[in-house]
Every structure is written in C-alpha cells, then in structure tokens.
PDB file of N, CA and C in Angstrom:
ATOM      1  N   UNK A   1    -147.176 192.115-120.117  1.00  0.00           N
ATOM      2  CA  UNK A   1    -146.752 191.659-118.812  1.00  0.00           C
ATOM      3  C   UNK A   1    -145.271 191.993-118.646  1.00  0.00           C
ATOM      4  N   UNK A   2    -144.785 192.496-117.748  1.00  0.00           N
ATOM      5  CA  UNK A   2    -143.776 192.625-117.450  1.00  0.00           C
ATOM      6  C   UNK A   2    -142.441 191.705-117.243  1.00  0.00           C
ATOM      7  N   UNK A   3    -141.071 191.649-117.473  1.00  0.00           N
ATOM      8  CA  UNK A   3    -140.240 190.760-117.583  1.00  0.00           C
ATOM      9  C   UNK A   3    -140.371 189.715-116.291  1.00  0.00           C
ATOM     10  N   UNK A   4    -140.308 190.212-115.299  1.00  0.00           N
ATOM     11  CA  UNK A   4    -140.419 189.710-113.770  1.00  0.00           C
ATOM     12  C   UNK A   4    -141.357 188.669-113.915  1.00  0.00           C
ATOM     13  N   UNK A   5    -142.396 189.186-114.135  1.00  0.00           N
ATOM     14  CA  UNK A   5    -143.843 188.583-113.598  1.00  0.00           C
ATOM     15  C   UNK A   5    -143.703 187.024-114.349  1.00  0.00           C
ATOM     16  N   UNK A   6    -143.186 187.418-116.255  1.00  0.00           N
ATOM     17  CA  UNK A   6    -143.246 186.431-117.158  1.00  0.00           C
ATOM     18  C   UNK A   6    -141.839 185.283-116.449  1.00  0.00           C
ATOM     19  N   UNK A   7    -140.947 185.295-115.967  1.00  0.00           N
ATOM     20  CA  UNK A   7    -140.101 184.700-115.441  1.00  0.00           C
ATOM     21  C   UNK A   7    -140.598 184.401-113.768  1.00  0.00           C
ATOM     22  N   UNK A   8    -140.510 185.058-112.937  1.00  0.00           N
ATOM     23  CA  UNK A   8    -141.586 184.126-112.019  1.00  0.00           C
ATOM     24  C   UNK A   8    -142.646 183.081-112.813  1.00  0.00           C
ATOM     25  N   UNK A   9    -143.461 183.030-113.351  1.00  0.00           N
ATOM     26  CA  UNK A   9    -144.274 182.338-114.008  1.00  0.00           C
ATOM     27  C   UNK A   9    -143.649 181.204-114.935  1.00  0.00           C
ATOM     28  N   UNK A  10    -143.047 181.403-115.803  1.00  0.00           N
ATOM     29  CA  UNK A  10    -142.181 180.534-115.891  1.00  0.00           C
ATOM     30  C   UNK A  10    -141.578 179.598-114.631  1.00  0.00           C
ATOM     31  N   UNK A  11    -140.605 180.547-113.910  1.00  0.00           N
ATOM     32  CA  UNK A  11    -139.712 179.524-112.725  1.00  0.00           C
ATOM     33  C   UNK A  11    -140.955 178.787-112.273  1.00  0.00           C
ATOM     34  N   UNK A  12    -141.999 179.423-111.530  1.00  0.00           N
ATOM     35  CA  UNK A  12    -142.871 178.422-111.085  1.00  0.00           C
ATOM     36  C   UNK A  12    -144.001 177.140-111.685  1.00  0.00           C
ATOM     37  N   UNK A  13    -143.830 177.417-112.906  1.00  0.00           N
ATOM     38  CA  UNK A  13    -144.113 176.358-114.002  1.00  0.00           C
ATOM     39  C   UNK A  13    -143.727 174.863-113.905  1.00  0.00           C
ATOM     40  N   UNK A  14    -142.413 175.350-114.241  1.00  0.00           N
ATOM     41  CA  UNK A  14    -140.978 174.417-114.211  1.00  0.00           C
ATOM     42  C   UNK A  14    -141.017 173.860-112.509  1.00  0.00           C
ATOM     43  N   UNK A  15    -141.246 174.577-111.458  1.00  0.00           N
ATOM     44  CA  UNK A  15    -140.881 173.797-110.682  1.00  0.00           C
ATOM     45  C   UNK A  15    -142.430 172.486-109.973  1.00  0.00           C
ATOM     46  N   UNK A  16    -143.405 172.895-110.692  1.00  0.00           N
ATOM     47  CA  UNK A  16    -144.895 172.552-111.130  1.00  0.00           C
ATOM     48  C   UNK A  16    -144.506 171.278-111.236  1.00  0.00           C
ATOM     49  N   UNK A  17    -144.090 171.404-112.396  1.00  0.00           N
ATOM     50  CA  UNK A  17    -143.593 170.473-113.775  1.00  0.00           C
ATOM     51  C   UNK A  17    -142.966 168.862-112.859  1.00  0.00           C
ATOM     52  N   UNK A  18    -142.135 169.988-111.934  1.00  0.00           N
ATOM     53  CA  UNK A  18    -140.353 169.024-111.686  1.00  0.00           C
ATOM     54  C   UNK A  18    -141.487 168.222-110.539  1.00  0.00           C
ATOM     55  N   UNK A  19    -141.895 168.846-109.578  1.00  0.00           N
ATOM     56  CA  UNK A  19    -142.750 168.359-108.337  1.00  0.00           C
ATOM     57  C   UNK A  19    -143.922 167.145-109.139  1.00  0.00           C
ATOM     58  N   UNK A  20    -145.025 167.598-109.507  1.00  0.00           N
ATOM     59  CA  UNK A  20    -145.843 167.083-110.027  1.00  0.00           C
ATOM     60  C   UNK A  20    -145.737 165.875-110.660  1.00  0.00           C
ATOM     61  N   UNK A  21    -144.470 165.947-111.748  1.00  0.00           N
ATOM     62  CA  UNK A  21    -144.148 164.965-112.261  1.00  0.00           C
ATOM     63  C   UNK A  21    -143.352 163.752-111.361  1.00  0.00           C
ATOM     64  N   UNK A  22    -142.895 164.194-110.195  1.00  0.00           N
ATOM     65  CA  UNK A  22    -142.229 163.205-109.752  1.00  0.00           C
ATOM     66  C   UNK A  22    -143.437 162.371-108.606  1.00  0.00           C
ATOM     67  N   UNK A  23    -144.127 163.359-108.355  1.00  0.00           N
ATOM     68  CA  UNK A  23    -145.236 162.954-107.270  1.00  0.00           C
ATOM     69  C   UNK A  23    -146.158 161.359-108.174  1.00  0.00           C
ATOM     70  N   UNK A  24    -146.305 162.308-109.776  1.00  0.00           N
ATOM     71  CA  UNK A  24    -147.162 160.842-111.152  1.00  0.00           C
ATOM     72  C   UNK A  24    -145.914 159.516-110.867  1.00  0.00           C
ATOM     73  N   UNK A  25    -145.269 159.757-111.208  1.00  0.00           N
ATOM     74  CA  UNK A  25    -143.957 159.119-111.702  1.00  0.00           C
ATOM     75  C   UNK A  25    -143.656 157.712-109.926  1.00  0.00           C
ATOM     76  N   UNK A  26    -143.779 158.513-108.825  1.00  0.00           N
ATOM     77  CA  UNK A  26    -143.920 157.722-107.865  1.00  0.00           C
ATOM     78  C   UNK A  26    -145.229 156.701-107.739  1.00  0.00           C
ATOM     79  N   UNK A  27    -146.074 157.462-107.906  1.00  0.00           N
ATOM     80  CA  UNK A  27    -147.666 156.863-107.477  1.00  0.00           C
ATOM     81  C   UNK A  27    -147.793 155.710-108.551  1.00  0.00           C
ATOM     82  N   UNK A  28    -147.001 156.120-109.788  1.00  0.00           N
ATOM     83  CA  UNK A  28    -147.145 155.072-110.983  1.00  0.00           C
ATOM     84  C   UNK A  28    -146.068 153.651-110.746  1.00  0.00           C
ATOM     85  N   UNK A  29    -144.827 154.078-110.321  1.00  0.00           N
ATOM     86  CA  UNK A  29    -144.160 153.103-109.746  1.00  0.00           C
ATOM     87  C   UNK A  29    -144.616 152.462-108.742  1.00  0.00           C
ATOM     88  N   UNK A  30    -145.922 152.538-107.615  1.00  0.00           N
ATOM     89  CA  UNK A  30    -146.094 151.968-106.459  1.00  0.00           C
ATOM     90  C   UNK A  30    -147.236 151.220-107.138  1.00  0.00           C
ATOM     91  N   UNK A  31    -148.299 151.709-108.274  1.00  0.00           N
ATOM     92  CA  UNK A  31    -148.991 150.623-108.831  1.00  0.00           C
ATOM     93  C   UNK A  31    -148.160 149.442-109.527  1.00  0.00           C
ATOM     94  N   UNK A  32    -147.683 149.707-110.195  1.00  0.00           N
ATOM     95  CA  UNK A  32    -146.738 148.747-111.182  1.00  0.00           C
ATOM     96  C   UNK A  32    -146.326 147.859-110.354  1.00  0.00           C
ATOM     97  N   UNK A  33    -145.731 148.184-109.106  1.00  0.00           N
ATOM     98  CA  UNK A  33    -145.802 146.791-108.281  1.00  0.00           C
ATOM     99  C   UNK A  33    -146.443 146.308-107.220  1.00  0.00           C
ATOM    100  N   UNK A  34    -147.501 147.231-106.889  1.00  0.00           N
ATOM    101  CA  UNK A  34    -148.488 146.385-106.187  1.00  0.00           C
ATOM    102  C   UNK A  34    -149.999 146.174-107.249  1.00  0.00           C
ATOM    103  N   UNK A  35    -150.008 146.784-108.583  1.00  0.00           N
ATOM    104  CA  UNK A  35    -150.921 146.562-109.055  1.00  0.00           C
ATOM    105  C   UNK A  35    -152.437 147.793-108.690  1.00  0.00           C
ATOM    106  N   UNK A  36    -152.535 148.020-107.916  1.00  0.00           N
ATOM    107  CA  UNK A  36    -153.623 148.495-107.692  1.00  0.00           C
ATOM    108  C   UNK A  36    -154.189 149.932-108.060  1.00  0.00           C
ATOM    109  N   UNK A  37    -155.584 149.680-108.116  1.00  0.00           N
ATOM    110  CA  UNK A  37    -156.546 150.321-109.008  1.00  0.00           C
ATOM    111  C   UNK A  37    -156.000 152.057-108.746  1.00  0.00           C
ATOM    112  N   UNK A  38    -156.545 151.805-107.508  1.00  0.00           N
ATOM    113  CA  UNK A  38    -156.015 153.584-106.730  1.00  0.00           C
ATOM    114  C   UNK A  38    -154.989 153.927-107.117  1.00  0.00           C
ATOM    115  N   UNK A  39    -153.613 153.314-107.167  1.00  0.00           N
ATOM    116  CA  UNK A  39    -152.532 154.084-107.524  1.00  0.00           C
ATOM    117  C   UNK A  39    -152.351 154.802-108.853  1.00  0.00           C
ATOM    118  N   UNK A  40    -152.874 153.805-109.695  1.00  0.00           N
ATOM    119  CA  UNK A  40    -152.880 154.069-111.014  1.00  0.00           C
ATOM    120  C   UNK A  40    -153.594 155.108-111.050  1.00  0.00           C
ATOM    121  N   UNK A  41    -154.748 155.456-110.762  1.00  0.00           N
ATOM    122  CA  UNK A  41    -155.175 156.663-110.719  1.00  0.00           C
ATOM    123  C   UNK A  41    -155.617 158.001-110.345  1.00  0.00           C
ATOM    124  N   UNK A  42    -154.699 157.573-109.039  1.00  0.00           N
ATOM    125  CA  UNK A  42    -153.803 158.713-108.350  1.00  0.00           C
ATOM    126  C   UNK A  42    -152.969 159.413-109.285  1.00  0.00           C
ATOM    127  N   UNK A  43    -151.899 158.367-109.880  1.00  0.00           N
ATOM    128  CA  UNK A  43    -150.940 158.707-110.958  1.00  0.00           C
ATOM    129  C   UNK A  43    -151.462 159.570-111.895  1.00  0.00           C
ATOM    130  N   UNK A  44    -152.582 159.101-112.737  1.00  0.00           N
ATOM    131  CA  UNK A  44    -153.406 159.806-113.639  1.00  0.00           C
ATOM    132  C   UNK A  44    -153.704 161.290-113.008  1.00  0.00           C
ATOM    133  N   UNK A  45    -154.713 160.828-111.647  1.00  0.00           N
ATOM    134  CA  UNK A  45    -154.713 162.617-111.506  1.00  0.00           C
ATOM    135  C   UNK A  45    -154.192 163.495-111.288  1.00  0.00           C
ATOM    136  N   UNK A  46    -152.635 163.028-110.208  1.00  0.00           N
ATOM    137  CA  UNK A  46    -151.741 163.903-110.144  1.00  0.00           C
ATOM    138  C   UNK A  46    -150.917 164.386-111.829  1.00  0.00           C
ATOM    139  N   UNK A  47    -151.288 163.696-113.130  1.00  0.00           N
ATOM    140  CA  UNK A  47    -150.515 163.819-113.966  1.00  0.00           C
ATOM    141  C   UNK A  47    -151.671 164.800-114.657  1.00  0.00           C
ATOM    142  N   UNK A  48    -152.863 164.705-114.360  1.00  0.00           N
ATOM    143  CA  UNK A  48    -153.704 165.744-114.979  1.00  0.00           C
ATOM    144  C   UNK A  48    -153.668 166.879-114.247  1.00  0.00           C
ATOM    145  N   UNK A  49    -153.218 167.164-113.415  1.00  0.00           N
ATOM    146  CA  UNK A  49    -152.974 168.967-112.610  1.00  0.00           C
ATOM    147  C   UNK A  49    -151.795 169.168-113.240  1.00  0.00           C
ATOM    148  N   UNK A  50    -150.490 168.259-113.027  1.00  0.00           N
ATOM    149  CA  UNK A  50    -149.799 168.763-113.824  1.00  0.00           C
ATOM    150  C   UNK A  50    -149.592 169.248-115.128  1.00  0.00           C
ATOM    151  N   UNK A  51    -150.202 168.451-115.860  1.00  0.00           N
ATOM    152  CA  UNK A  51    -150.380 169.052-117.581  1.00  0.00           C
ATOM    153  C   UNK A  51    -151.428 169.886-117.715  1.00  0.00           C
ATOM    154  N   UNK A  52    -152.322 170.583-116.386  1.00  0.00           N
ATOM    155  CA  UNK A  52    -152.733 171.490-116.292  1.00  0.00           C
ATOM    156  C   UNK A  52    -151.872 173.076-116.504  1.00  0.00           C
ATOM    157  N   UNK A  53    -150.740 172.727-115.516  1.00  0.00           N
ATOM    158  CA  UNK A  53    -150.372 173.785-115.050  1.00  0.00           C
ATOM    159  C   UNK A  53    -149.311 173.615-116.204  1.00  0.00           C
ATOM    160  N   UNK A  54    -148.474 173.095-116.660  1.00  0.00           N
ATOM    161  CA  UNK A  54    -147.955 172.883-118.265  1.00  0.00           C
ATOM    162  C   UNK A  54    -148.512 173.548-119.407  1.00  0.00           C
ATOM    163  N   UNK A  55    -149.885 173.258-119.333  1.00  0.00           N
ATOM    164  CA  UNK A  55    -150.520 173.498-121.029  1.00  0.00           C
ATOM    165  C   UNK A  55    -150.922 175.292-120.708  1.00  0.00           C
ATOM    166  N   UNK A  56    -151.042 175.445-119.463  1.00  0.00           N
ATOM    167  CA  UNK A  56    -151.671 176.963-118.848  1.00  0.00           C
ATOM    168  C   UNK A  56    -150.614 177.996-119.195  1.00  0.00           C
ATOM    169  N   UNK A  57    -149.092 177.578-118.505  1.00  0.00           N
ATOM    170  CA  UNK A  57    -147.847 177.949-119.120  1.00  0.00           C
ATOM    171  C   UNK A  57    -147.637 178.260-120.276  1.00  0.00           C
ATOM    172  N   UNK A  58    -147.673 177.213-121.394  1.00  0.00           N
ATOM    173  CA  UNK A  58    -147.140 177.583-122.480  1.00  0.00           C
ATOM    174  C   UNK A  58    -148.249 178.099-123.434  1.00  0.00           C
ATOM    175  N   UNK A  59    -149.530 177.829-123.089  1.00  0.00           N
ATOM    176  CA  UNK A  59    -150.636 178.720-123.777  1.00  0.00           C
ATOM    177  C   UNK A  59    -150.298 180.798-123.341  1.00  0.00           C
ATOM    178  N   UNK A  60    -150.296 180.594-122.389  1.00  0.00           N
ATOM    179  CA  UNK A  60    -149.972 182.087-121.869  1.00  0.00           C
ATOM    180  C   UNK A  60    -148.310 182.483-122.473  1.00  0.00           C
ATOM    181  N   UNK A  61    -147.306 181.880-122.067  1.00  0.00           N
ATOM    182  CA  UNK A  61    -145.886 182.429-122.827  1.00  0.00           C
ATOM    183  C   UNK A  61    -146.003 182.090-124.373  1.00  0.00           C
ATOM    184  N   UNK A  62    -146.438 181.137-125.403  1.00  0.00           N
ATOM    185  CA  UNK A  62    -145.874 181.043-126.407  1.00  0.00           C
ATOM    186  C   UNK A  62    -147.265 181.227-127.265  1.00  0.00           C
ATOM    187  N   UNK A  63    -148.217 180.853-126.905  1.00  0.00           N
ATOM    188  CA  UNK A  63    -149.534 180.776-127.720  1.00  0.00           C
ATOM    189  C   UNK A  63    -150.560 181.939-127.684  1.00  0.00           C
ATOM    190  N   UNK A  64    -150.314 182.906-127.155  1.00  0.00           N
ATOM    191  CA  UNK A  64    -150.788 184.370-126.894  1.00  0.00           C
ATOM    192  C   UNK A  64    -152.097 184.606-126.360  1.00  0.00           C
ATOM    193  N   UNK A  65    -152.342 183.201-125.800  1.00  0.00           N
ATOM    194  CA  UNK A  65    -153.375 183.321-124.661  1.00  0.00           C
ATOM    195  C   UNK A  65    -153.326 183.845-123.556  1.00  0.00           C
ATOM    196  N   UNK A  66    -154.298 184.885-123.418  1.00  0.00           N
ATOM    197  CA  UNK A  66    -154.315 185.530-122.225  1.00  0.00           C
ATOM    198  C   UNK A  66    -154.381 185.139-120.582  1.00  0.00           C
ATOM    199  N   UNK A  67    -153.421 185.614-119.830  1.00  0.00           N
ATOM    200  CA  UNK A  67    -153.677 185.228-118.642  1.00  0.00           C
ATOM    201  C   UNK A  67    -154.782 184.463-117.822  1.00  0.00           C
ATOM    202  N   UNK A  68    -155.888 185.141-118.163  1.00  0.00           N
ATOM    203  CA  UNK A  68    -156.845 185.134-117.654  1.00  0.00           C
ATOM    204  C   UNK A  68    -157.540 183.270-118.307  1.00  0.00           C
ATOM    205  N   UNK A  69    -157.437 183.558-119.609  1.00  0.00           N
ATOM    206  CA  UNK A  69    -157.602 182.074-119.785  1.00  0.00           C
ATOM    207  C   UNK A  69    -156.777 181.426-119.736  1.00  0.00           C
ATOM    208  N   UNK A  70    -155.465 181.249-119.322  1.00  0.00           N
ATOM    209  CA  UNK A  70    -154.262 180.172-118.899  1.00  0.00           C
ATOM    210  C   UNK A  70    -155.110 179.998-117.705  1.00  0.00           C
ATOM    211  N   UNK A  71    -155.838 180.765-116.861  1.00  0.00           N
ATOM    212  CA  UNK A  71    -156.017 180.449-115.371  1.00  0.00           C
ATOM    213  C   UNK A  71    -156.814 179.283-115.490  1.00  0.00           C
ATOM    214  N   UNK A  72    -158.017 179.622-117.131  1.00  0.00           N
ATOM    215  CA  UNK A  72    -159.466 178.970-116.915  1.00  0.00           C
ATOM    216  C   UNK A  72    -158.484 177.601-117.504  1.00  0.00           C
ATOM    217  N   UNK A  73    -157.991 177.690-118.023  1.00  0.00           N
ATOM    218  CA  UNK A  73    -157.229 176.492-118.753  1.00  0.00           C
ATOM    219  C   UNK A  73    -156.782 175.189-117.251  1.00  0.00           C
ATOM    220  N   UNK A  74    -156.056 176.054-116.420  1.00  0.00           N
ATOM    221  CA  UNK A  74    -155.398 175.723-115.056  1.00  0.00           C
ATOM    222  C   UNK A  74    -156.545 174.915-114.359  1.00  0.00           C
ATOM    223  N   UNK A  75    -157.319 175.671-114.434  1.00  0.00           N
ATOM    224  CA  UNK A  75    -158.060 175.461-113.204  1.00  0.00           C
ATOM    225  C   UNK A  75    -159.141 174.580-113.595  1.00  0.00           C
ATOM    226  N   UNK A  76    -159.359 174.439-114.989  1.00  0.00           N
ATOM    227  CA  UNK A  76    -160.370 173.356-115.553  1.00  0.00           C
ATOM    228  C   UNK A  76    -159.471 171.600-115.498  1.00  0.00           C
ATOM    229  N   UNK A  77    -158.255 172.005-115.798  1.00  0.00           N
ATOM    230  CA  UNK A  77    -157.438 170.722-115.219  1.00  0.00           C
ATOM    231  C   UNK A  77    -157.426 170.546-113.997  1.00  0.00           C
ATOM    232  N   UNK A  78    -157.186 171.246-113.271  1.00  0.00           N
ATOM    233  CA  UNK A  78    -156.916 170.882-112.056  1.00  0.00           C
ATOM    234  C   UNK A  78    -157.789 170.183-111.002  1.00  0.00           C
ATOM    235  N   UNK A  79    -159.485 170.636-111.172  1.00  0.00           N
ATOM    236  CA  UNK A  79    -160.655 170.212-110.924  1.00  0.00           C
ATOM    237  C   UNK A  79    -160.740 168.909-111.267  1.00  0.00           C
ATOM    238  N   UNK A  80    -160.311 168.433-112.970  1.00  0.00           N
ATOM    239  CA  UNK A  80    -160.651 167.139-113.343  1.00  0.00           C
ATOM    240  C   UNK A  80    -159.520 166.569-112.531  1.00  0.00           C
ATOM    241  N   UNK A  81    -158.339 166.925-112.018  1.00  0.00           N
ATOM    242  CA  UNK A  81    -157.340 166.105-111.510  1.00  0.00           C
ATOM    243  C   UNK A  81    -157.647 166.082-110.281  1.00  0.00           C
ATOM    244  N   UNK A  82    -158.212 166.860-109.232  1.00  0.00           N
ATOM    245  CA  UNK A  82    -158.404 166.785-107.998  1.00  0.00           C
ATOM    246  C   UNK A  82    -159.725 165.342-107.652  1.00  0.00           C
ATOM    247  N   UNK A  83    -160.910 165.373-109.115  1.00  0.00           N
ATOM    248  CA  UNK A  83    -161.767 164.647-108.856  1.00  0.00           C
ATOM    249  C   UNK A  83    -161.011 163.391-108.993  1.00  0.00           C
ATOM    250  N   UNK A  84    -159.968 163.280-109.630  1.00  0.00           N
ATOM    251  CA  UNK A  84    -159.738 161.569-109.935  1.00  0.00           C
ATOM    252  C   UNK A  84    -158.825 161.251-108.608  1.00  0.00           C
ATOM    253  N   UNK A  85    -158.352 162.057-108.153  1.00  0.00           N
ATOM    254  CA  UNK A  85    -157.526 162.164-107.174  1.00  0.00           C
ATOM    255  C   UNK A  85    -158.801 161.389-105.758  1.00  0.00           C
ATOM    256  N   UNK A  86    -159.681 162.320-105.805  1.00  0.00           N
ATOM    257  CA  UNK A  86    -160.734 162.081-104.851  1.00  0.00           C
ATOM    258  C   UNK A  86    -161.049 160.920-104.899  1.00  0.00           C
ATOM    259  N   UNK A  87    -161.302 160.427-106.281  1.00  0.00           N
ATOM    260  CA  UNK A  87    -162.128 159.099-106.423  1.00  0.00           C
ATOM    261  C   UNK A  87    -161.204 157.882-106.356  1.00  0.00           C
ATOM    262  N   UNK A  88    -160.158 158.519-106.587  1.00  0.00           N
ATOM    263  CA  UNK A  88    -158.292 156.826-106.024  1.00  0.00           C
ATOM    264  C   UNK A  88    -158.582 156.830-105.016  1.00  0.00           C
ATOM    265  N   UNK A  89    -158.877 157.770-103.598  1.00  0.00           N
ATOM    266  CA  UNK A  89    -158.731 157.435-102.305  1.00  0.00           C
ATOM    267  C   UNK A  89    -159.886 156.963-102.364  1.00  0.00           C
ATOM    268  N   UNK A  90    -160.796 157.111-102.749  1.00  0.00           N
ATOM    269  CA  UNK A  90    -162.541 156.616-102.001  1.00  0.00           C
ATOM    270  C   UNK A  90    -162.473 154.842-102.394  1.00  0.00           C
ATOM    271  N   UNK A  91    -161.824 154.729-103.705  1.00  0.00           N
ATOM    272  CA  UNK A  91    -161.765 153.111-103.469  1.00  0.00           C
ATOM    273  C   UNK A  91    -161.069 152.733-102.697  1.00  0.00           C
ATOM    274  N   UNK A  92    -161.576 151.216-102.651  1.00  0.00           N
ATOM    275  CA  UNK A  92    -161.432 150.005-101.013  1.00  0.00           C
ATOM    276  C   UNK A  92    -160.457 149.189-101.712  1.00  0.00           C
ATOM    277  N   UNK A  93    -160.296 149.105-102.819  1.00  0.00           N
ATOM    278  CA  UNK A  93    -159.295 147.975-103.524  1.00  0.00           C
ATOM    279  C   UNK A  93    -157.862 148.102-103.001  1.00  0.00           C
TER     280      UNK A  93
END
C-alpha cells in the first residue's frame, strides 16, 4: 500500500477513535445519571463500532492483516454495534 493511502487510514482511524469515543463517553455519562437501561447501551454500542474501527486499524498497519480483512474485521463490529444501538432505542424504559 502506498505511503498516502497508509496515512489517510491512519488520520481517519484516529479521528474514528477521537469522535466515537467521545459520542461512548457522553451516552455513558447521561446513564450514570439518569440511570437508564438505553443509555448504557447505546454507550456499549457506540463503543463497539468504535473498537471496530480501532482493532480494523491496527490489524491492517501493525498485524499484517490484509485490507480486505480489516474491512471484514470493521464491518463485523460495526453490525454488532449498530444492532445494540437499534435495540437502546427500541426500549420504552
């Protein structure tokens, strides 16, 4: 892969990382003080796309996994994070 491509990929990792984590990090602070079920696992799923797109990263730059499976890596998190995501809003609590 070319220098570019591996640094785009990177930068957009990191800014994955910075977003994602602050999006968990909020949703987890709004349970903690109202308690409730949904937030908490909102938190969870937004924190499982992110350590999607984390573990996809550094499998592809440092662990010599191929692109192609960083994607399947990506995108198998991201599914489980979108479903928990789905299932915080569908509860009434």
């Amino acid at each position: 892969m070319s220098a570019i491509v591996d640094t785009a990929i990177i930068a957009l990792k990191t800014i994955i990382l910075l977003l994602g984590g602050g999006v968990t990090y909020i949703a987890y602070k709004a349970h903690r003080r109202t308690g409730a079920t949904s937030l908490r696992l909102l938190a969870i799923g937004f924190g499982t796309i992110t350590l999607g797109a984390l573990l996809a990263g550094i499998a592809n730059q440092f662990l010599g996994v191929t692109l192609e499976q960083g994607v399947l890596i990506n995108s198998l998190l991201v599914a489980i994070g979108l479903a928990i995501v789905m299932y915080s809003l569908y509860l009434d609590h």
